[in-house]
N, C-alpha and C. Protein backbone atom coordinates (compact mmCIF):
# COMPACT_ATOMS: atom_id res chain seq x y z
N UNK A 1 23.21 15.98 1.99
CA UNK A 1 22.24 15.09 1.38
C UNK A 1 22.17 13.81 2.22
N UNK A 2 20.61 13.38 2.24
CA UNK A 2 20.80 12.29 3.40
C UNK A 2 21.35 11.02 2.11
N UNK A 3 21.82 10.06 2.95
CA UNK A 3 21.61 8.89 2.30
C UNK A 3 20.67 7.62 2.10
N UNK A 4 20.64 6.94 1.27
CA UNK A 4 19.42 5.50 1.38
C UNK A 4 18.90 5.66 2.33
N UNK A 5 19.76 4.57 2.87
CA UNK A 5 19.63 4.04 4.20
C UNK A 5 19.10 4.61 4.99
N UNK A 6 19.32 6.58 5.20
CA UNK A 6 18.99 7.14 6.28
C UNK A 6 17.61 7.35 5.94
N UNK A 7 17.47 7.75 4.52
CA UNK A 7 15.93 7.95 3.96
C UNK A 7 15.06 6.61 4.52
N UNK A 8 15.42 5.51 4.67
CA UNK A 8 14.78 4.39 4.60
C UNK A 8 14.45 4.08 6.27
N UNK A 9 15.49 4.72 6.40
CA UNK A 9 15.58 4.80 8.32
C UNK A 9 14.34 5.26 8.59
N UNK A 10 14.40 6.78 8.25
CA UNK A 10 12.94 7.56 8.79
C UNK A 10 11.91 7.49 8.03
N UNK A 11 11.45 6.62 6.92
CA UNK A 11 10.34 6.44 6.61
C UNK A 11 9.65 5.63 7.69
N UNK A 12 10.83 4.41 8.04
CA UNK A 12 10.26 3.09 8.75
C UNK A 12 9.55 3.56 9.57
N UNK A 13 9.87 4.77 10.22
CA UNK A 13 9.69 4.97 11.73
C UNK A 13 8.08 5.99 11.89
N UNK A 14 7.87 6.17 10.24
CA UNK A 14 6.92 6.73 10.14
C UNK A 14 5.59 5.89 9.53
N UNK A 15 6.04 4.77 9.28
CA UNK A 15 4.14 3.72 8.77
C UNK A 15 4.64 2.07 9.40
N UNK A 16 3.40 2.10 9.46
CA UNK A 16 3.19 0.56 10.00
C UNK A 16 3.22 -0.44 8.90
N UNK A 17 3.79 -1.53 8.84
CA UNK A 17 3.44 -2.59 7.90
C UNK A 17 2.63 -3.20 8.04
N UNK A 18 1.72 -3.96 7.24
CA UNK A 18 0.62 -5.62 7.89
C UNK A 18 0.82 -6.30 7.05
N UNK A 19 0.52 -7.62 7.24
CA UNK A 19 0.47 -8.53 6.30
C UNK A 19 -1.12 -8.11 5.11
N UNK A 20 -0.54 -9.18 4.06
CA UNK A 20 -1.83 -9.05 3.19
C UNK A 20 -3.30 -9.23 4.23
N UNK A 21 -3.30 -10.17 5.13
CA UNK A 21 -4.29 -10.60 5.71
C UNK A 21 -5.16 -9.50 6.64
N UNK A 22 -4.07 -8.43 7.24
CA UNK A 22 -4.47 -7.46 7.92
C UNK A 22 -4.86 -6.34 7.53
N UNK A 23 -4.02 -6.08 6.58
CA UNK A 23 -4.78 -5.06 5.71
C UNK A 23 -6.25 -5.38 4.66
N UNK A 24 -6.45 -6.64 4.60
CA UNK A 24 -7.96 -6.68 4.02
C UNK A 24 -8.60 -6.59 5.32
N UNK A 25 -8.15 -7.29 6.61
CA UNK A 25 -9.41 -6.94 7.60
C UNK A 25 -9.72 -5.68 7.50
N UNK A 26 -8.38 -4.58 7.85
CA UNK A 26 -8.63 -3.63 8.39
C UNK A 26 -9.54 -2.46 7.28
N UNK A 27 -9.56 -3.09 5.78
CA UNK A 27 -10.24 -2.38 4.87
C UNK A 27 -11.73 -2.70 4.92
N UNK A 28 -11.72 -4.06 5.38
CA UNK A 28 -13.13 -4.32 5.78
C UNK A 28 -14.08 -4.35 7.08
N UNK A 29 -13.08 -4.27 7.54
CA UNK A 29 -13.77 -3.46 9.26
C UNK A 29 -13.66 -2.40 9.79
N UNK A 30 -12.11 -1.58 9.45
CA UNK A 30 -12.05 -0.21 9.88
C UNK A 30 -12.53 0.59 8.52
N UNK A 31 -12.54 0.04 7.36
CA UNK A 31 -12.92 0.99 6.74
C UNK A 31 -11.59 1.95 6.16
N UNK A 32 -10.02 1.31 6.24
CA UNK A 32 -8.99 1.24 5.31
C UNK A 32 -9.26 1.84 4.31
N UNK A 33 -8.15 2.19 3.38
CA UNK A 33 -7.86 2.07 1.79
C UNK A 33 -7.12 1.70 1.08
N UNK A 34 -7.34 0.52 0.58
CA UNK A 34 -6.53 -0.12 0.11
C UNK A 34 -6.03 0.84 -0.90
N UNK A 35 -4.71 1.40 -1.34
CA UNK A 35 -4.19 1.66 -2.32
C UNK A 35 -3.47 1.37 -3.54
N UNK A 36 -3.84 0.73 -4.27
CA UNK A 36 -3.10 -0.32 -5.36
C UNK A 36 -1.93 0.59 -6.47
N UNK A 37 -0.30 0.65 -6.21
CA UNK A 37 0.33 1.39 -6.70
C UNK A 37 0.94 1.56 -7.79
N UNK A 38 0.78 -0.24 -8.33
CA UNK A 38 1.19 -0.82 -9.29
C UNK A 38 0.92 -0.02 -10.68
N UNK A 39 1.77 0.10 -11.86
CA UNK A 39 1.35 0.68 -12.93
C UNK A 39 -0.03 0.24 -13.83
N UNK A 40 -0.06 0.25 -14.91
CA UNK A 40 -1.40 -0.13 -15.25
C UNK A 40 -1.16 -1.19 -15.93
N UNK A 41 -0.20 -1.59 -16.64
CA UNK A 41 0.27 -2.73 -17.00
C UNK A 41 0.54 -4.09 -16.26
N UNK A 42 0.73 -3.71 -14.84
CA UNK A 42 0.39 -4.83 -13.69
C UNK A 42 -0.81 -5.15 -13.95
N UNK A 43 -2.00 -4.08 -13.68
CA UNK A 43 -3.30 -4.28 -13.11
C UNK A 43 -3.79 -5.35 -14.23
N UNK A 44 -3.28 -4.71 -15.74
CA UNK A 44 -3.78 -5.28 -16.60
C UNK A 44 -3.39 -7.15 -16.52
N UNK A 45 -1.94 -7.35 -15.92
CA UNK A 45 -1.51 -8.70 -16.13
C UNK A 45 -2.06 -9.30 -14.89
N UNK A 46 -2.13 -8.50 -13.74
CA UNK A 46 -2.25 -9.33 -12.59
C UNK A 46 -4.26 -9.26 -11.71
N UNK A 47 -4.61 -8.43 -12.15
CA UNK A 47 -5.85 -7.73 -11.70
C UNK A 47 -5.75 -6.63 -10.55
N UNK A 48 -7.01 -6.13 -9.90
CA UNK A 48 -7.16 -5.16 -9.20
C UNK A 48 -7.70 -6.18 -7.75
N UNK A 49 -7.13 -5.55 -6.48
CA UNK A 49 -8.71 -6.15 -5.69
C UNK A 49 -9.61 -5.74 -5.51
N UNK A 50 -10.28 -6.35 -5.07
CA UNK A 50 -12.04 -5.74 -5.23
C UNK A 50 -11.69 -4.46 -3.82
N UNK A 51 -12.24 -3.10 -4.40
CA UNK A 51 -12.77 -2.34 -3.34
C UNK A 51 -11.49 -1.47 -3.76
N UNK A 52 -10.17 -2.01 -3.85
CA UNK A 52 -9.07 -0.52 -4.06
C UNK A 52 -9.29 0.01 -4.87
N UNK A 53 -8.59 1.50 -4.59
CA UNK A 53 -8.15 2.08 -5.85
C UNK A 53 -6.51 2.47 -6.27
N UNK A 54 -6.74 3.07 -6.90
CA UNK A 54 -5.58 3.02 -8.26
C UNK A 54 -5.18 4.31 -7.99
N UNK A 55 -3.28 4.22 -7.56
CA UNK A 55 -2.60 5.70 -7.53
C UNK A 55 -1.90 5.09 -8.34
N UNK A 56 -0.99 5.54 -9.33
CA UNK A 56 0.40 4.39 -9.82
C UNK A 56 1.55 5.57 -9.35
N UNK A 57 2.50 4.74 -8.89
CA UNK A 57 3.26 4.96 -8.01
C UNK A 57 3.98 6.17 -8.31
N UNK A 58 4.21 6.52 -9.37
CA UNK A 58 5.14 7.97 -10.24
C UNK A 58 4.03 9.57 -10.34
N UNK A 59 2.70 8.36 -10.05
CA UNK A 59 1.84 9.79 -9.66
C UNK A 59 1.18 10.09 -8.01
N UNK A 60 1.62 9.61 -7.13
CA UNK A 60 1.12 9.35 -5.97
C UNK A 60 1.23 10.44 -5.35
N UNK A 61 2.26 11.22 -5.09
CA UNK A 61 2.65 12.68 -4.83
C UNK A 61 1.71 13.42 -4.90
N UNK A 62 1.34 13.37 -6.37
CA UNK A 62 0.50 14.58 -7.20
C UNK A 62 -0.50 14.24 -6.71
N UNK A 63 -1.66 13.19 -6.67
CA UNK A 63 -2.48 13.01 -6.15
C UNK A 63 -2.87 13.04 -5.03
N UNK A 64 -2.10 12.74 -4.10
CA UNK A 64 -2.28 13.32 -2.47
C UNK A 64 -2.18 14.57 -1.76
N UNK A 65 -1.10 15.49 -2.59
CA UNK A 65 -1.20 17.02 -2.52
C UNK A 65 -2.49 17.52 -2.72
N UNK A 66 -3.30 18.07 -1.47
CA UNK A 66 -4.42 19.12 -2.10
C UNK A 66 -3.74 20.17 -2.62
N UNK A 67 -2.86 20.64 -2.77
CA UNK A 67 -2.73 21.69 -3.75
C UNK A 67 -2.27 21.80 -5.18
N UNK A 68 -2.13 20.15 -5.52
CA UNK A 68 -1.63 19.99 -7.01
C UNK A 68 -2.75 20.06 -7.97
N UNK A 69 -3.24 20.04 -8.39
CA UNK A 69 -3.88 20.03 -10.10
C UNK A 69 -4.36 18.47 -10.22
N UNK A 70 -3.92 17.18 -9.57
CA UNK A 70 -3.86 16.25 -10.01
C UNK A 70 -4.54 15.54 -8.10
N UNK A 71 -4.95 16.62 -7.71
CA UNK A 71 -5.53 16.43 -6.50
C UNK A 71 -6.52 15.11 -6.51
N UNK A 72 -6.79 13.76 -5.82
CA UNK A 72 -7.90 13.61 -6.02
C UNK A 72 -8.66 13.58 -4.10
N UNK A 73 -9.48 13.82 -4.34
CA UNK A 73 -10.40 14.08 -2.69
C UNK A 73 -9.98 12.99 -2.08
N UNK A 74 -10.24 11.91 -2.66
CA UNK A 74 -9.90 10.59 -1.74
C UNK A 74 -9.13 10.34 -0.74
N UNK A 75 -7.79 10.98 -1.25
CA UNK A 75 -6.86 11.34 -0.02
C UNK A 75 -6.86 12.21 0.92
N UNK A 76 -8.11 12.90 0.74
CA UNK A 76 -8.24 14.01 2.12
C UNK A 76 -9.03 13.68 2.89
N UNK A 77 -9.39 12.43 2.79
CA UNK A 77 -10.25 11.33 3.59
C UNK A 77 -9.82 10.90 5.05
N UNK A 78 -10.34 11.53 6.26
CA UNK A 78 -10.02 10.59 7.49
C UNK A 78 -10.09 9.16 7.22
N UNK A 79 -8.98 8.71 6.95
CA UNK A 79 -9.26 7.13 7.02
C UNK A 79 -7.67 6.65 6.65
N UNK A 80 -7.41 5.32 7.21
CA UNK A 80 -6.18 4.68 7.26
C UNK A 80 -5.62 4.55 5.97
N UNK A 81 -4.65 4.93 4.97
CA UNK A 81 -3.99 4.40 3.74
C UNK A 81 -3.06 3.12 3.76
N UNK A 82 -3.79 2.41 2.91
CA UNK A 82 -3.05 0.89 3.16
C UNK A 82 -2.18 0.98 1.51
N UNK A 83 -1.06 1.27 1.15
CA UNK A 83 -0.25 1.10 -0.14
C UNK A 83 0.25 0.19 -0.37
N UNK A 84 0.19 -0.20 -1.46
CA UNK A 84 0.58 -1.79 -2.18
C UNK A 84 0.91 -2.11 -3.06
């Protein structure tokens, strides 16, 4: 079984970070997606930004699998995923 750390190792090595600032450019010039992961009880206390959408984080899996039941198209989208 791997550990944390090692899990945390090879995610790093697999996505890019940006600041808040870069990831709105890049949603508004490359055409990004912003992904907002937060539960719904955030959205409700804190708001949404304009243009994301809504995975919450315990269903994100399911939704990005085309082969789950809980598929949604969005993610089979050529285009950059920005998660948040």
């Amino acid at each position: 079984m791997k550990s944390v750390q090692q899990m945390i190792t090879e995610a790093a090595a697999e996505i890019t970070g940006h600041t808040p600032t870069e990831s709105w450019r890049r949603a508004q010039e490359e055409n990004a997606l912003l992904v907002d992961i937060r539960d719904v009880g955030e959205l409700q206390r804190s708001g949404v930004v304009e243009g994301s959408h809504h995975a919450p984080r315990g269903m994100l899996e399911f939704l990005v699998d085309p082969e789950s039941p809980f598929h949604k198209p969005v993610f089979a989208e050529d285009r950059e995923f920005i998660f948040y």
